[in-house]
Protein backbone atom coordinates (compact mmCIF):
# COMPACT_ATOMS: atom_id res chain seq x y z
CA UNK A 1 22.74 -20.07 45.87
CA UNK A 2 22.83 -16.19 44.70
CA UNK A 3 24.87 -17.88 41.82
CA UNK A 4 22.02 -20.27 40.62
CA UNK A 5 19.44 -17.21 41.09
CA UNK A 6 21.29 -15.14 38.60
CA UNK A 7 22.16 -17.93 36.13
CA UNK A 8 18.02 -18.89 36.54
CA UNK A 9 17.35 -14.81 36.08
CA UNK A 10 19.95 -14.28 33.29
CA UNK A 11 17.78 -16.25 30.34
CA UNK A 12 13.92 -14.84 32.15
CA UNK A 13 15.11 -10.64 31.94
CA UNK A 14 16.49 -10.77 28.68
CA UNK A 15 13.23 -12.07 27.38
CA UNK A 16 11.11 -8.91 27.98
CA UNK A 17 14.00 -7.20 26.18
CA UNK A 18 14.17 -9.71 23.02
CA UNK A 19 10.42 -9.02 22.63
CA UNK A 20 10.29 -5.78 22.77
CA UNK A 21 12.97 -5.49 20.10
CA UNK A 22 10.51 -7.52 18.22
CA UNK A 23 7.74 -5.51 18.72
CA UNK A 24 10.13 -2.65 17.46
CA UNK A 25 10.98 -4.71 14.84
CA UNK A 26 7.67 -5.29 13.57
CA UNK A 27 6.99 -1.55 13.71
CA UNK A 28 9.67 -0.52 11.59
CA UNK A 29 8.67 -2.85 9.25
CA UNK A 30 5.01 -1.62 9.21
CA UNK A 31 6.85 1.79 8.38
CA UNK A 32 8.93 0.24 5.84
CA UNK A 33 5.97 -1.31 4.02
CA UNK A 34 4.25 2.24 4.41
CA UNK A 35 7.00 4.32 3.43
CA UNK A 36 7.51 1.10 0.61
CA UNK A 37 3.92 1.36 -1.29
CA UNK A 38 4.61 5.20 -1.24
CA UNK A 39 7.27 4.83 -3.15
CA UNK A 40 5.49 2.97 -5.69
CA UNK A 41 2.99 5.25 -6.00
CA UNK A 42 5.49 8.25 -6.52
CA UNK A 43 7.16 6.20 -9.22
CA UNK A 44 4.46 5.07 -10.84
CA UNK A 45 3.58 9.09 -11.56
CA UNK A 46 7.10 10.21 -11.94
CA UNK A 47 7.51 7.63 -14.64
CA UNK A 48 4.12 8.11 -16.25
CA UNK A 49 3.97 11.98 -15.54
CA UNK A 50 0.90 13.61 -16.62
CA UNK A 51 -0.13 10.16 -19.16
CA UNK A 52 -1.37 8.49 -15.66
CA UNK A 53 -4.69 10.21 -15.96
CA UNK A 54 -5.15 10.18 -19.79
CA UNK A 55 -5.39 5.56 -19.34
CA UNK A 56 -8.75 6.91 -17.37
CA UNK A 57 -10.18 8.93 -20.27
CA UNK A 58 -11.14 6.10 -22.27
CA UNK A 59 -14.03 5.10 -20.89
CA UNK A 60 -15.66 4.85 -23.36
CA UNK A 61 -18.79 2.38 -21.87
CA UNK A 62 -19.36 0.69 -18.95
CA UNK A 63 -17.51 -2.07 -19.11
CA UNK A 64 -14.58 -0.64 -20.65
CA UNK A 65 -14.73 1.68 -17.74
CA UNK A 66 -14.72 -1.02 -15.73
CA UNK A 67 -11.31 -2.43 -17.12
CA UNK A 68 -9.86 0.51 -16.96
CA UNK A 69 -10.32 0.64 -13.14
CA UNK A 70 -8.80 -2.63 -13.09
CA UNK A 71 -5.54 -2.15 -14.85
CA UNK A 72 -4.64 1.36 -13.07
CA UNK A 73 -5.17 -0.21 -9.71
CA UNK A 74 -3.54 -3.41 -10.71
CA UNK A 75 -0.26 -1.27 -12.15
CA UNK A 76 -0.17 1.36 -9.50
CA UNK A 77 -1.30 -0.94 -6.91
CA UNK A 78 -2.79 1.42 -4.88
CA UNK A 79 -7.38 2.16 -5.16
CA UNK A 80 -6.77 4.95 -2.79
CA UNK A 81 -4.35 6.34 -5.66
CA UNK A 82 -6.83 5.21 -8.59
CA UNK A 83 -10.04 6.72 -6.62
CA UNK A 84 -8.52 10.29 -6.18
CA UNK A 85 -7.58 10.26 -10.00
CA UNK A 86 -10.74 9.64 -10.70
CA UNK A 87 -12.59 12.43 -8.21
CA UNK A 88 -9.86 14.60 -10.33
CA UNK A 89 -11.57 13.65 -13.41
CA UNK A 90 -14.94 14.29 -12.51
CA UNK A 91 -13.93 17.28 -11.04
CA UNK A 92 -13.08 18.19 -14.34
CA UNK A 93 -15.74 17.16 -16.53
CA UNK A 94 -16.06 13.53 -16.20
CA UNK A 95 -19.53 12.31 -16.17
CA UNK A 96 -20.58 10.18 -12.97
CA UNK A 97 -22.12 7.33 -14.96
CA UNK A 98 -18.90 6.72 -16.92
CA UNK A 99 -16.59 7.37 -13.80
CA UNK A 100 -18.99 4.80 -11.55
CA UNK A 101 -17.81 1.58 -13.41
CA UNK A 102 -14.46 2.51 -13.38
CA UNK A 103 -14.58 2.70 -9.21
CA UNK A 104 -15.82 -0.87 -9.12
CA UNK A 105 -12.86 -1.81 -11.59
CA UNK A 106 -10.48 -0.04 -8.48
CA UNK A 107 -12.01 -2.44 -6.02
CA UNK A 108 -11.22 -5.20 -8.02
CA UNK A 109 -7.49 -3.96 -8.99
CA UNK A 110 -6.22 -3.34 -5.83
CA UNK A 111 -6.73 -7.09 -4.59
CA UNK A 112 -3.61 -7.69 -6.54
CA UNK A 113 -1.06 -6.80 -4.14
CA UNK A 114 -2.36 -9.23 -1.44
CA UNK A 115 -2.33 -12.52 -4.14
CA UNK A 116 1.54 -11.00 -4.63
CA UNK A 117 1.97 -10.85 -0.65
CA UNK A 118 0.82 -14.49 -0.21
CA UNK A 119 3.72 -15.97 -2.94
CA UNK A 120 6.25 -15.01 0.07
CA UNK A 121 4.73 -18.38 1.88
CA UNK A 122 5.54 -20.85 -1.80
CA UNK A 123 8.21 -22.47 -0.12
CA UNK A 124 5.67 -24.22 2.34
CA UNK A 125 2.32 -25.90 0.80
CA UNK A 126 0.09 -25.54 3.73
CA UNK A 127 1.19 -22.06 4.33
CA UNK A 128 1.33 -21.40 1.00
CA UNK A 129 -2.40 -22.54 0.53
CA UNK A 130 -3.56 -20.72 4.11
CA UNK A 131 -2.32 -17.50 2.36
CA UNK A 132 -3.16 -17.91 -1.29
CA UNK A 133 -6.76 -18.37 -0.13
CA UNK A 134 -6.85 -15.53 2.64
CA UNK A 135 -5.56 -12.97 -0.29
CA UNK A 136 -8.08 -14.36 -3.13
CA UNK A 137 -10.97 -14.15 -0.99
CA UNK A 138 -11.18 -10.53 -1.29
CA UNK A 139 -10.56 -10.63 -4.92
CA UNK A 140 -13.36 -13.19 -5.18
CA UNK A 141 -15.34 -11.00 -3.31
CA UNK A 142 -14.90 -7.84 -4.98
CA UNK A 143 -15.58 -9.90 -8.37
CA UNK A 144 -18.78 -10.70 -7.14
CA UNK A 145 -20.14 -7.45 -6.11
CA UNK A 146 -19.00 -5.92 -9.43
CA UNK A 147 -21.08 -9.10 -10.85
CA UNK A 148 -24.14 -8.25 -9.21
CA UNK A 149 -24.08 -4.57 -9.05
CA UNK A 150 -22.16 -3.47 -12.37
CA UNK A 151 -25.52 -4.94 -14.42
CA UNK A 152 -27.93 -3.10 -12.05
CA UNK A 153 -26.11 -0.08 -12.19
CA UNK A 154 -26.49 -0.14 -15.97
CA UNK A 155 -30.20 -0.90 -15.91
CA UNK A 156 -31.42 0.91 -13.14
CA UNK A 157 -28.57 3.91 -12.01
CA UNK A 158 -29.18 2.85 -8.66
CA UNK A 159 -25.63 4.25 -7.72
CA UNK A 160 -25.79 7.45 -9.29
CA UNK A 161 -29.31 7.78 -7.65
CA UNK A 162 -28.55 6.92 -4.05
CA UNK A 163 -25.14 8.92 -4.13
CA UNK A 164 -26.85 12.02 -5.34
CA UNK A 165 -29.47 11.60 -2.82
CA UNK A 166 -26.95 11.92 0.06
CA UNK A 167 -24.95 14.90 -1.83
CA UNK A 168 -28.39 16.99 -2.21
CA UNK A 169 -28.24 18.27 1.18
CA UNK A 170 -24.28 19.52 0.54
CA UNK A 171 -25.27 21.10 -2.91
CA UNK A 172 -24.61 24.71 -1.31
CA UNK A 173 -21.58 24.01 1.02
CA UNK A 174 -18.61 25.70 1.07
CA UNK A 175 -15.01 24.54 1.26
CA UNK A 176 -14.62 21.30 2.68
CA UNK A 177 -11.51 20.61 3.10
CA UNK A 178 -9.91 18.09 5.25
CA UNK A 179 -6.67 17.07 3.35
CA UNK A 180 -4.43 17.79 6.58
CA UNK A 181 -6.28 14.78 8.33
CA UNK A 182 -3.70 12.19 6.10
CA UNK A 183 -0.62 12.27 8.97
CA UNK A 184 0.28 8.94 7.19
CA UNK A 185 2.05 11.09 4.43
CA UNK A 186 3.94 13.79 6.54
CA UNK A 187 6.10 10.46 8.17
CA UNK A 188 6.51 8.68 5.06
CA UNK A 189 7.64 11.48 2.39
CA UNK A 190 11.10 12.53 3.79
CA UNK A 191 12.13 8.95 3.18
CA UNK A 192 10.40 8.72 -0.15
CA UNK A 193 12.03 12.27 -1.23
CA UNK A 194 15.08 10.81 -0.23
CA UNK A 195 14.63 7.46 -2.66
CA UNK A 196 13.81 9.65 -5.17
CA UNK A 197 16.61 11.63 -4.91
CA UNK A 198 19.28 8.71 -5.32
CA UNK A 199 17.12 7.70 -8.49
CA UNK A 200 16.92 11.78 -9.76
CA UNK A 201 20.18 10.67 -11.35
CA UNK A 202 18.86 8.32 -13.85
CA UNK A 203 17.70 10.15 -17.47
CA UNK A 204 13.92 10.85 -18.40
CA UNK A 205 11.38 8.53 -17.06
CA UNK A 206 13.98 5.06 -15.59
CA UNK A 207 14.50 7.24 -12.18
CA UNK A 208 10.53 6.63 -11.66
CA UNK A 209 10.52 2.99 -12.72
CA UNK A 210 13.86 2.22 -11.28
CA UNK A 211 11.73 4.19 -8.13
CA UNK A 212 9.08 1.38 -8.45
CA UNK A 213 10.87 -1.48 -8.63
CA UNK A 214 12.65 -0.42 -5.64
CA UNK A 215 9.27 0.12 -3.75
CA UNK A 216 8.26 -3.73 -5.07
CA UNK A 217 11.53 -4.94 -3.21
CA UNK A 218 11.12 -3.48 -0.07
CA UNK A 219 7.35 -4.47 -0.31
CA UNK A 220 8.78 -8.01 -0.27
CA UNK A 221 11.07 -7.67 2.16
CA UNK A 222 9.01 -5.90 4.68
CA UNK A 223 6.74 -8.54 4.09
CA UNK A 224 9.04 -11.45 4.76
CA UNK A 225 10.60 -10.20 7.79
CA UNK A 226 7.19 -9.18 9.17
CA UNK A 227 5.59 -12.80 8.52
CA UNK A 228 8.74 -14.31 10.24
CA UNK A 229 8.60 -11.66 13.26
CA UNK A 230 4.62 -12.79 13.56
CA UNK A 231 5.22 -15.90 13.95
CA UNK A 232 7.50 -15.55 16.59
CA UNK A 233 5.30 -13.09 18.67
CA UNK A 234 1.68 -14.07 18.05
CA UNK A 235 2.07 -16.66 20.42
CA UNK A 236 0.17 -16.79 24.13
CA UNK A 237 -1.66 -13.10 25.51
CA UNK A 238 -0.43 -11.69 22.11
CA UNK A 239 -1.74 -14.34 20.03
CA UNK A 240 -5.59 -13.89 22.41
CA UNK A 241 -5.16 -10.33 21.88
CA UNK A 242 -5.21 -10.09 17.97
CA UNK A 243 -7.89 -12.95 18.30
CA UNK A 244 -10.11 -11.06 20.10
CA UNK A 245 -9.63 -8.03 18.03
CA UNK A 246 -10.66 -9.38 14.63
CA UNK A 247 -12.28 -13.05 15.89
CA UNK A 248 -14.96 -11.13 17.79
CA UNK A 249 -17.54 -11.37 15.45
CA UNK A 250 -18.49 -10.27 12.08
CA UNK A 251 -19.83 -6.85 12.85
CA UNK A 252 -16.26 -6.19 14.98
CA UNK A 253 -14.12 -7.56 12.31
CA UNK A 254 -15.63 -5.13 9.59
CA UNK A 255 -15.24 -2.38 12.31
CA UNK A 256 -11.50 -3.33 12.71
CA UNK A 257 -10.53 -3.34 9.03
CA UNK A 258 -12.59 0.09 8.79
CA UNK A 259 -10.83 1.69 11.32
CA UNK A 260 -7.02 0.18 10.65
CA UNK A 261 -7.68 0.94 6.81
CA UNK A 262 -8.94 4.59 7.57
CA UNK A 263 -5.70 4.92 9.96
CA UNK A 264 -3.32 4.22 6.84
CA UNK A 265 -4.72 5.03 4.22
CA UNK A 266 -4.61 1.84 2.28
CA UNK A 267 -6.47 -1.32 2.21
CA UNK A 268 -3.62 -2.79 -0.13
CA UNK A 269 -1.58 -2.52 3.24
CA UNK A 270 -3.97 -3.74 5.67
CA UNK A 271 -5.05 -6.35 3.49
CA UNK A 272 -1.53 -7.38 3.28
CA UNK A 273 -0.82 -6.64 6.89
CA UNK A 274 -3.45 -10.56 7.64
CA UNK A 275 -1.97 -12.96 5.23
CA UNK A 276 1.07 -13.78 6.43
CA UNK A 277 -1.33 -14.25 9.64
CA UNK A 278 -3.48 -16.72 8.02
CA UNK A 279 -0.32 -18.23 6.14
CA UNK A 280 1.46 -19.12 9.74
CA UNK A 281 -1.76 -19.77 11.12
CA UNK A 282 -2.20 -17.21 13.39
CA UNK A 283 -5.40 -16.56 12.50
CA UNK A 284 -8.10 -18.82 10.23
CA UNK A 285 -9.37 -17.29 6.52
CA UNK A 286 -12.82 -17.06 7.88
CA UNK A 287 -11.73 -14.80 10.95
CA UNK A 288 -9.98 -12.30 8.91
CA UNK A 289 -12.72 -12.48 6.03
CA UNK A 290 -14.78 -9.69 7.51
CA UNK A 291 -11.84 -7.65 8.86
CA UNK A 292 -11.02 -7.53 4.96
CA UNK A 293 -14.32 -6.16 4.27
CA UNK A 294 -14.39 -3.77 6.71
CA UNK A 295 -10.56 -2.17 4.64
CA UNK A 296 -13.27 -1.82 1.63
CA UNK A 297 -14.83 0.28 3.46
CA UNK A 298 -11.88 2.09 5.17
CA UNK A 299 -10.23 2.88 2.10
CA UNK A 300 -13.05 5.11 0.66
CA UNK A 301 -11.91 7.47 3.14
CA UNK A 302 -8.76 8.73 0.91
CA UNK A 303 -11.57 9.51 -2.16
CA UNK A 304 -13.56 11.15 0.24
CA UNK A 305 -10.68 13.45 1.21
CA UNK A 306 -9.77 14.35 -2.06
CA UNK A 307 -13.64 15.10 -3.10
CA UNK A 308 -13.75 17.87 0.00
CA UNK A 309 -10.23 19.67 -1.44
CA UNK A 310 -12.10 20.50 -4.60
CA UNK A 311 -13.87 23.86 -5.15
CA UNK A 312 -15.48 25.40 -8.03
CA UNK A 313 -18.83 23.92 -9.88
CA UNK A 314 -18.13 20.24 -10.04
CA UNK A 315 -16.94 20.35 -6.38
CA UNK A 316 -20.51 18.40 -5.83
CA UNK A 317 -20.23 15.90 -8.52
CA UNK A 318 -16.51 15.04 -7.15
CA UNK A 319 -17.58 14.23 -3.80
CA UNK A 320 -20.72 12.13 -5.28
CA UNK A 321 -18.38 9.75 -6.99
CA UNK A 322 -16.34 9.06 -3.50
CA UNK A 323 -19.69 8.70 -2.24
CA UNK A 324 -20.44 6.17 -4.86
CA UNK A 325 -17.38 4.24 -3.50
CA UNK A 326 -19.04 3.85 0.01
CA UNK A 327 -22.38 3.00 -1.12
CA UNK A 328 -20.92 0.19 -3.23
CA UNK A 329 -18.59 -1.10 -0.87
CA UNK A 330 -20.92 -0.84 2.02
CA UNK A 331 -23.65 -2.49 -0.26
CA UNK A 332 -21.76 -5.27 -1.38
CA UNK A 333 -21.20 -6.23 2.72
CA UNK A 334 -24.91 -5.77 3.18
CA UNK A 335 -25.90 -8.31 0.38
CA UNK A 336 -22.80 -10.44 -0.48
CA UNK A 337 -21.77 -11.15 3.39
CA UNK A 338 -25.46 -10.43 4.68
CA UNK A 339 -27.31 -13.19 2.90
CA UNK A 340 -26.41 -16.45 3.71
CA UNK A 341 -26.15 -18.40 0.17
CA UNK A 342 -24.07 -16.03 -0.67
CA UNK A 343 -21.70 -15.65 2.42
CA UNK A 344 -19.18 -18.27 1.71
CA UNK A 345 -19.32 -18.30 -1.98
CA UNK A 346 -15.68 -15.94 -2.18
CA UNK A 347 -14.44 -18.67 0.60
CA UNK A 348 -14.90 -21.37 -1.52
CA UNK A 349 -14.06 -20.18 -4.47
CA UNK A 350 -10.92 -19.05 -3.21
CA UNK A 351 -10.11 -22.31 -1.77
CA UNK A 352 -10.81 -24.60 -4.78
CA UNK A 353 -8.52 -21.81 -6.25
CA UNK A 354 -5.67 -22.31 -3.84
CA UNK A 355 -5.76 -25.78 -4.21
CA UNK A 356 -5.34 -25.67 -8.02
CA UNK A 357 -2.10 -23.37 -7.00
CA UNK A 358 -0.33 -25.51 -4.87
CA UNK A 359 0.11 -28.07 -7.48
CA UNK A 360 1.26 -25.42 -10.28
CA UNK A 361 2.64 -21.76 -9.55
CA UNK A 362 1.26 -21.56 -12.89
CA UNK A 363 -2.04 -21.46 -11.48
CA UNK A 364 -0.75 -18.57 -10.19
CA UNK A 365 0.29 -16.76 -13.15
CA UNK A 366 -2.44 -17.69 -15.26
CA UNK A 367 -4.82 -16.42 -12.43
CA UNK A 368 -3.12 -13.15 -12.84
CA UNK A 369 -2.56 -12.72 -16.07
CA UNK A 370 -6.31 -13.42 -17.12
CA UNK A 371 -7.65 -11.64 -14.04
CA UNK A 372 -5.92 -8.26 -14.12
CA UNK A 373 -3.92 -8.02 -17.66
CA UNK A 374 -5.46 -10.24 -20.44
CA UNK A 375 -9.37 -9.85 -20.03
CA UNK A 376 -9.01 -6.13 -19.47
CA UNK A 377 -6.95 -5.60 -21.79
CA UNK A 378 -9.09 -7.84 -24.77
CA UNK A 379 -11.93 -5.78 -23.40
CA UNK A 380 -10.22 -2.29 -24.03
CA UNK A 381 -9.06 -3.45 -27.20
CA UNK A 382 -12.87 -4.78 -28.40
CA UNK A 383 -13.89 -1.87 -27.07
């Protein structure tokens, strides 16, 4: 009898144990994609040294400006990296007006790394089309805002306006400084030193792309093994859990995506972090729709950190361009997700989208060639 009830116990105590090594599994990879998008980052300015901020000084007009924003994000694939470059600028001279546009074109560049996140699921068409259309529907979204409030801001200044409004009452502040509030950096950059040490061997600038391509393939793999891990463990009181966290409502969901994006820094990750949910079909696109919007919002945090570590006579003007970032992220909720007939316009687009890519990866390419490299680049060119 004692023999049966330790054959029967065997199998039910080492399941506690398998999922917890899970769980730890899944962490590290959350590190790993951390520690991973760092690494692209660093590369990205090792390689380009001090040229990274001289692709921002052509902004020549708006919509140039605009483009610009666009391809930085897009080949840096970080806004939070784009955004502080930019609070640099103006710190230094940039106008507002000129540096506005090319905040929206961040928004819109970043979206890239989820649309690269959802190819991991191209092996399977449903998953494949679950994820395709979870990652697009923030790049549809952030499309449309810059459609509706690029144009205004051109007529009216309606972002420049507002944003030095709520930077009046700071216009004789003293230091503001916050930069040791980022603890997402001190955990990442021994491993990222390290990387960059291996690659410190390679002449001139191939240690920093070498550095980047590295960071794309752990990116990958982090994301692979994480989707695989989730789909294992978001099953039963886990599964109700995450539900329940970003299925709440609307209102939750945004709060959720704030908070998890203001916790690390990046809305590339924690917009990455959902699609392999949606892809297994963990969660549904319209669930994790306003927990995206709510990383929009989360994300201006890292802007907003660099604006209060600048001093001198443009200090102001620095933090009313990461100011500008909230007030057009938080307006685009307000109208885009706030009025109905507009609601479910990224939704659909993304799925009609998503459809057209699961019968030709082409779709795919095309999408993000015109998107992020052709179109911008005509544009700078016209321009």
């Amino acid at each position: 009898m004692s023999i049966q009830s330790d054959a029967l116990q065997g199998p039910q105590s080492k399941a506690p144990t398998k999922r917890a090594l899970q769980w730890a599994a899944l962490i590290a990879m959350l590190y790993l994609l951390l520690v991973s998008v760092s690494m692209i980052g660093s590369g990205f300015k090792w390689a380009a040294g001090d040229h990274a901020k001289e692709l921002f000084e052509f902004a020549s007009n708006p919509v140039a400006g605009l483009m610009i924003g666009i391809i930085g994000t897009a080949l840096i694939q970080s806004s939070s990296t784009v955004t502080s470059i930019i609070v640099g600028l103006v710190a230094g001279g940039l106008p507002v007006e000129l540096a506005i546009p090319m905040v929206m074109g961040a928004n819109v560049g970043t979206t890239v790394t989820n649309t690269l996140v959802s190819l991991g699921h191209a092996r399977c068409k449903d998953e494949f089309r679950r994820a395709f259309t979870c990652a697009t529907v923030h790049d549809f979204f952030n499309l449309i805002a810059v459609a509706i409030f690029l144009p205004l801001e051109m007529m009216t200044g309606f972002l420049a306006k507002i944003s030095a409004w709520l930077v009046s009452p700071l216009m004789h502040a003293d230091d503001l400084s916050m930069k040791s509030f980022n603890f997402i950096k001190p955990i990442t950059k021994p491993v990222v030193n390290g990387a960059k040490s291996v690659f410190e061997a390679l002449p001139g600038s191939f240690g920093g792309i070498a550095l980047v391509i590295f960071g794309i393939l752990l990116v990958i793999a982090a994301i692979t093994v994480m989707g695989k891990l989730m789909k294992r463990l978001m099953v039963g009181r886990a599964r109700e859990v995450l539900n329940s966290a970003i299925g709440r409502g609307p209102i939750h969901g945004i709060a959720s995506g704030t908070l998890v994006t203001i916790l690390v820094q990046s809305s590339s990750t924690t917009t990455s972090l959902v699609v392999p949910l949606v892809g297994t079909n963990v969660l549904t696109v319209r669930k994790v729709y306003p927990f995206m919007l709510g990383a929009n919002i989360g994300t201006c945090i890292t802007a907003l950190l660099a604006a209060t570590a600048v001093t001198g006579d443009n200090a102001v003007f620095a933090l009313q361009i990461a100011l500008v970032h909230l007030t057009f992220n938080v307006l685009g909720i307000v109208v885009i997700y706030g009025l109905p007939f507009l609601r479910d316009l990224p939704v659909k687009c993304a799925e009609l989208l998503a459809d057209y890519a699961v019968k030709s990866k082409l779709t795919v390419v095309g999408y993000l060639a015109t998107v992020f490299v052709l179109l911008p680049g005509l544009v700078l060119l016209v321009s």
